[in-house]
Protein backbone atom coordinates (compact mmCIF):
# COMPACT_ATOMS: atom_id res chain seq x y z
CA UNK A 1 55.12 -21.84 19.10
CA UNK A 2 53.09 -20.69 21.96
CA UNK A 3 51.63 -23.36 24.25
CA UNK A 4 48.51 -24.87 23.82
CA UNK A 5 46.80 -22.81 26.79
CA UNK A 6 48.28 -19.42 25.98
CA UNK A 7 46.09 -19.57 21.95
CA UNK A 8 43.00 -18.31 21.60
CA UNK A 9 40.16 -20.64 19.95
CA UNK A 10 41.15 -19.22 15.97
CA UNK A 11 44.35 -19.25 16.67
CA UNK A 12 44.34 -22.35 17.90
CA UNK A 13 42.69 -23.83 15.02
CA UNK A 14 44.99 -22.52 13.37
CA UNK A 15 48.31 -24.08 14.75
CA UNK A 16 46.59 -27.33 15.43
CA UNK A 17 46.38 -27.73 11.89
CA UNK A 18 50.22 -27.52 11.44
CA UNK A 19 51.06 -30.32 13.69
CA UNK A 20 50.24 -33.65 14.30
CA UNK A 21 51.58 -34.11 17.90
CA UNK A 22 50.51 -32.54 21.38
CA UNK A 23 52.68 -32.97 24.40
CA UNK A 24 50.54 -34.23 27.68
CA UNK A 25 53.06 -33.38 30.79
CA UNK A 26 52.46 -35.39 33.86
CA UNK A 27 53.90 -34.41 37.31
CA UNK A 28 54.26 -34.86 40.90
CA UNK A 29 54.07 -33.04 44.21
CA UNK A 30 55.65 -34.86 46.85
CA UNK A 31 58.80 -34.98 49.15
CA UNK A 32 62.25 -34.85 47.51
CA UNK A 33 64.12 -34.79 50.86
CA UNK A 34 65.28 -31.40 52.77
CA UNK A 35 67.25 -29.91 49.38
CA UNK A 36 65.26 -30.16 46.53
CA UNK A 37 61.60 -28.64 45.89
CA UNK A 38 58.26 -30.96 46.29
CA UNK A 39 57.64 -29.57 42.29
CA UNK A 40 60.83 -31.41 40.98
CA UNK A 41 59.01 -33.81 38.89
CA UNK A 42 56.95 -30.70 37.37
CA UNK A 43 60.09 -28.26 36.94
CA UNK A 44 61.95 -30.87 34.88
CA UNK A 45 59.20 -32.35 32.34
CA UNK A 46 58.12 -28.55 32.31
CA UNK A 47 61.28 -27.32 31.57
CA UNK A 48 61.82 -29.56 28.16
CA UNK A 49 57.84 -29.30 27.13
CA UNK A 50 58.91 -25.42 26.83
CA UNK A 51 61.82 -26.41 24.89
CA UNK A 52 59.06 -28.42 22.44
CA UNK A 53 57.19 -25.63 22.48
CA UNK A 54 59.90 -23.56 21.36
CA UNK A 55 61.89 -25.50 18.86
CA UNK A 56 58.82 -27.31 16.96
CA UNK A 57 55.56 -26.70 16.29
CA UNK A 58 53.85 -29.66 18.77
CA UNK A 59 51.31 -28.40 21.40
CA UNK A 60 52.15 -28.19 24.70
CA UNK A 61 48.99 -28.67 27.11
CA UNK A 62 49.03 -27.22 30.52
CA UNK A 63 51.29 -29.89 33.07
CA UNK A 64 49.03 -31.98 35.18
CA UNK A 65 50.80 -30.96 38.43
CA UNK A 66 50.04 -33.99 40.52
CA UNK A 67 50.25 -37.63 40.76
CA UNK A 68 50.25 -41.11 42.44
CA UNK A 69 52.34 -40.78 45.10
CA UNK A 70 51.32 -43.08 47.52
CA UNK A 71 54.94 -43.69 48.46
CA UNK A 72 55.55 -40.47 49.99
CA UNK A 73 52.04 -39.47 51.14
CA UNK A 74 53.20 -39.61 54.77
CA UNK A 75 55.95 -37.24 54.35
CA UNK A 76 55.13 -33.85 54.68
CA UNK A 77 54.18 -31.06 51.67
CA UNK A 78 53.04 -34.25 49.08
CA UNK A 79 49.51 -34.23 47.51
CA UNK A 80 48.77 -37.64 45.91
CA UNK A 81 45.48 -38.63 43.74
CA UNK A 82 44.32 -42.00 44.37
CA UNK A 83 44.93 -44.23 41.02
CA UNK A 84 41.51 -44.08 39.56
CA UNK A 85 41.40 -40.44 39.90
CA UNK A 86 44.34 -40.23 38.04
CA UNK A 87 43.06 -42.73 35.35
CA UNK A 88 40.08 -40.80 34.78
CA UNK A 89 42.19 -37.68 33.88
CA UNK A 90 44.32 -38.89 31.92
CA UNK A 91 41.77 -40.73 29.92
CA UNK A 92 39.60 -38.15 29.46
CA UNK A 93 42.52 -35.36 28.91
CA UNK A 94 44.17 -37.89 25.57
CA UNK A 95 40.09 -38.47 24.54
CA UNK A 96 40.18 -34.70 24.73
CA UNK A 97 43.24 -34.53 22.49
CA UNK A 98 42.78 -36.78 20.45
CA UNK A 99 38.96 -35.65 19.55
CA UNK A 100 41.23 -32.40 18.46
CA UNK A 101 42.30 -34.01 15.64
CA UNK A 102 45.65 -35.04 17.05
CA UNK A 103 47.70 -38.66 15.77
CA UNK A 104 50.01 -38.32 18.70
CA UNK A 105 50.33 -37.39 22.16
CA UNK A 106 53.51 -37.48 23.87
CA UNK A 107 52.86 -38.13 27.39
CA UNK A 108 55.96 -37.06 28.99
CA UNK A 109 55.94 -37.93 32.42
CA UNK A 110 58.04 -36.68 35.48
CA UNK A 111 57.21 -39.17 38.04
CA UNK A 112 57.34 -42.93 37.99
CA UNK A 113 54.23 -43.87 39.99
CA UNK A 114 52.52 -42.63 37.00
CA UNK A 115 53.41 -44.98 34.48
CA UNK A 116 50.92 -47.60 34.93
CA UNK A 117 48.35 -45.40 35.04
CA UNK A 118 49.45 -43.74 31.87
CA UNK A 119 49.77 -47.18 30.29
CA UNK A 120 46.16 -47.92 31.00
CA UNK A 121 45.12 -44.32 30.02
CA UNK A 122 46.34 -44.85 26.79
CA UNK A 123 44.87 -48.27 26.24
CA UNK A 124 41.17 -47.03 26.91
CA UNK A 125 42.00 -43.56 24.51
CA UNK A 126 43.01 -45.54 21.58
CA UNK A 127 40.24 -48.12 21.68
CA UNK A 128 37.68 -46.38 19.63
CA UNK A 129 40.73 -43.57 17.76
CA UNK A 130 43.56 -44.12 15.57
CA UNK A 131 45.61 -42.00 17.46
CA UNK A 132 49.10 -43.42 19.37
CA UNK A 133 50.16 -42.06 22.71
CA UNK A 134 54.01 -42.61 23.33
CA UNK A 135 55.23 -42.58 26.88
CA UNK A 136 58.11 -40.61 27.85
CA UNK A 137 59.51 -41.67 31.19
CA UNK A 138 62.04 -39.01 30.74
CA UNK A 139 64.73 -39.60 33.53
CA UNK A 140 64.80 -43.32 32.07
CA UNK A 141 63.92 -43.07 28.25
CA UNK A 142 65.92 -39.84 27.96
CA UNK A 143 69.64 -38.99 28.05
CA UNK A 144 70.86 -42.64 29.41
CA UNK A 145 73.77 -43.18 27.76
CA UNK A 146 74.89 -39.49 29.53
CA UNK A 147 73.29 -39.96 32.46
CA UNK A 148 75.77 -43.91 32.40
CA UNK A 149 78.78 -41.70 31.57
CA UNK A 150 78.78 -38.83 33.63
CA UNK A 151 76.65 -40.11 37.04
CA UNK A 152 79.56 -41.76 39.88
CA UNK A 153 75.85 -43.54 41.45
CA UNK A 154 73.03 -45.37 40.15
CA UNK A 155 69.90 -43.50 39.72
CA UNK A 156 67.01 -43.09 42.26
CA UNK A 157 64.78 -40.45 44.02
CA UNK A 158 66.82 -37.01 45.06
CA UNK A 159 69.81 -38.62 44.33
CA UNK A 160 72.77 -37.62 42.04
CA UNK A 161 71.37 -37.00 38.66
CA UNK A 162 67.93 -35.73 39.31
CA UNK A 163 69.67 -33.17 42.18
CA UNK A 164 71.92 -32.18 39.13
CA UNK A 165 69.06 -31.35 36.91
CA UNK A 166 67.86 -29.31 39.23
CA UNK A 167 70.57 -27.53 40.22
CA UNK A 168 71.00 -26.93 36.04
CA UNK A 169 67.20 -25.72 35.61
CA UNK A 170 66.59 -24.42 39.45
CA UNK A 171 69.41 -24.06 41.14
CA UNK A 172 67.76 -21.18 43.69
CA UNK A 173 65.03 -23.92 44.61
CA UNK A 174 67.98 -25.98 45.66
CA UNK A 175 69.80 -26.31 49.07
CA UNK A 176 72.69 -28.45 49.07
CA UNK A 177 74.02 -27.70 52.35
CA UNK A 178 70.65 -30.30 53.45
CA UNK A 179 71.74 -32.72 50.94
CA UNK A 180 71.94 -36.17 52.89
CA UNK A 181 72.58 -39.81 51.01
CA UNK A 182 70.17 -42.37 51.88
CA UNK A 183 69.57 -45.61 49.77
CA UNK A 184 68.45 -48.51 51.85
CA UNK A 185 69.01 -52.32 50.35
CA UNK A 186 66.16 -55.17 50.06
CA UNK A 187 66.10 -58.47 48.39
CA UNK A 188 62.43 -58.54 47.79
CA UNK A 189 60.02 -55.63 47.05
CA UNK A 190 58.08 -54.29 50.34
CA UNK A 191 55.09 -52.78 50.66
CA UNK A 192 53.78 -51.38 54.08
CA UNK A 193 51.79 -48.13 54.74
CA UNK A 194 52.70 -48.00 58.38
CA UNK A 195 57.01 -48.40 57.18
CA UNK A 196 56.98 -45.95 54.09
CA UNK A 197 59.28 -43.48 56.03
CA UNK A 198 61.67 -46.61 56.73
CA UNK A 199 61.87 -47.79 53.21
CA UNK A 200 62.07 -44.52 52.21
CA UNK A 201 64.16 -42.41 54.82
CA UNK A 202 63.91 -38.55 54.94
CA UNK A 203 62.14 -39.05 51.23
CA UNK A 204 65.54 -39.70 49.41
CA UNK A 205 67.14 -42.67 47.28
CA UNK A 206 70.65 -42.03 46.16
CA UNK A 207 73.63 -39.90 46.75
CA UNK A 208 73.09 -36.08 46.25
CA UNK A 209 76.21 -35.05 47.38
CA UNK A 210 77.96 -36.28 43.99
CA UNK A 211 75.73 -33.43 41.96
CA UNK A 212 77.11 -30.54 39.62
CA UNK A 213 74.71 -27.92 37.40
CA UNK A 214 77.58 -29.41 35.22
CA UNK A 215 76.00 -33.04 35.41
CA UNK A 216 72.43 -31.50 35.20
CA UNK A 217 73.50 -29.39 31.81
CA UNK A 218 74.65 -32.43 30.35
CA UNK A 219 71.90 -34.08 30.87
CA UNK A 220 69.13 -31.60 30.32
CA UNK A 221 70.59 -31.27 26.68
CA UNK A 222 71.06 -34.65 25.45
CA UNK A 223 67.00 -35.20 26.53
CA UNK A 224 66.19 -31.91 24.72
CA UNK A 225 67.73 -33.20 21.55
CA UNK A 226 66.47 -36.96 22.16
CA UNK A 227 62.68 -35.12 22.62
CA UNK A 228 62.69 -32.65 19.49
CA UNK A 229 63.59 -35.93 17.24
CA UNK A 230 61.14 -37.43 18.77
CA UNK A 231 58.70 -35.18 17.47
CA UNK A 232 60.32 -34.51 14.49
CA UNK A 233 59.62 -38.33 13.71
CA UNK A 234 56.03 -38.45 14.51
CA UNK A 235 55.62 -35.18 12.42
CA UNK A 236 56.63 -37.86 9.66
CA UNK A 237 54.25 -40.26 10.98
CA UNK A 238 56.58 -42.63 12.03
CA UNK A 239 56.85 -44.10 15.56
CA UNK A 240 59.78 -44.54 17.07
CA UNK A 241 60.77 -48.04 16.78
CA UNK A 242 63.42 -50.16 14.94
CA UNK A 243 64.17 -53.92 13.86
């Protein structure tokens, strides 16, 4: 099905009355050390929102390309919204939705500083609707138990797996020959403006060295099937929970 932005108004109508589920993609633009791209967290939700939009007949809004990435803001190439920015869009983008007739959005989200945000989004937008929003941290919620098979090192930010999806989806936007571990070690959390590039050196968090397109195809496909069941489910009307 073509994506939501590429339908005219009739057509639109149309299609939106064949589905009850829209996909909301949320993104990032910020530092993902010296080999991978400052649009990884768009070109990997991006990549399996097409696959939605090809394989069922959800909607598939435009991706919202940035985020809160406080974190990295002092690293050069990032662009970060400040939180309540980012509230206010999302709110009004799943009021938007939603006033479209829509029971479900699927907020699938590439980057994890917006989560919260997303939570509270979705708390204001289903106040006054009986509509559901279901988040979709997708390099947690999706593909774990291959990610726990296949991955030598835990997960983090440029590291082994998400360096592996790219080099599956992207692999020209990746240089590997600049691929550089770096995972530093706390007990407590720490939060300082003037030591982000300290906690977070050259913008990395993990091991990219141990990444394979093999890895990244593995993975890509398990969250493609884990996502289209997903909608196939709330097509039904049922949300994806169990006893």
């Amino acid at each position: 099905m073509p994506q939501w932005s590429e339908l005219t108004q009739a057509s639109f109508e149309r299609k939106a009355r064949q589905t009850k589920v829209a996909v909301m993609v949320t993104c990032a633009v910020e530092t993902h050390g010296d080999h991978l791209p400052l649009g990884t967290d768009m070109i990997l939700p991006t990549f399996l929102a097409e696959k939605i939009a090809q394989k069922t007949k959800a909607l598939v809004l435009p991706p919202i390309p940035f985020g809160e990435s406080w974190s990295f803001d002092v690293f050069k190439g990032t662009v970060s919204l400040r939180p309540e920015t980012l509230l206010m869009v999302y709110r009004d983008v799943m009021k938007a939705v939603f006033r479209q007739g829509f029971k479900f959005i699927i907020a699938l989200n590439g980057h994890g500083g917006n989560s919260r945000l997303l939570h509270q989004a979705a708390e204001y937008s289903t106040e006054d609707h009986d509509g559901t929003v279901v988040i979709v941290n997708w390099w947690s919620d999706l593909a774990a138990s291959v990610r726990a098979e296949i991955c030598e090192t835990p997960d983090g930010h440029a590291g082994e797996d998400e360096t592996s999806e790219v080099l599956a989806v992207r692999p020209d936007l990746v240089d590997m020959k600049a691929a550089k571990s770096a995972r530093i070690r706390t007990t407590f959390r720490i939060v300082s403006a003037s030591r982000r590039e300290e906690l977070l050196p050259r913008g990395i968090y993990g091991e990219p060295q141990n990444a394979t397109a093999e890895k990244g195809r593995a993975i890509m496909e398990r969250a493609e099937k884990e996502l289209i069941e997903l909608v196939q489910q709330l097509e039904k009307g049922k949300l994806p929970i169990s006893e």
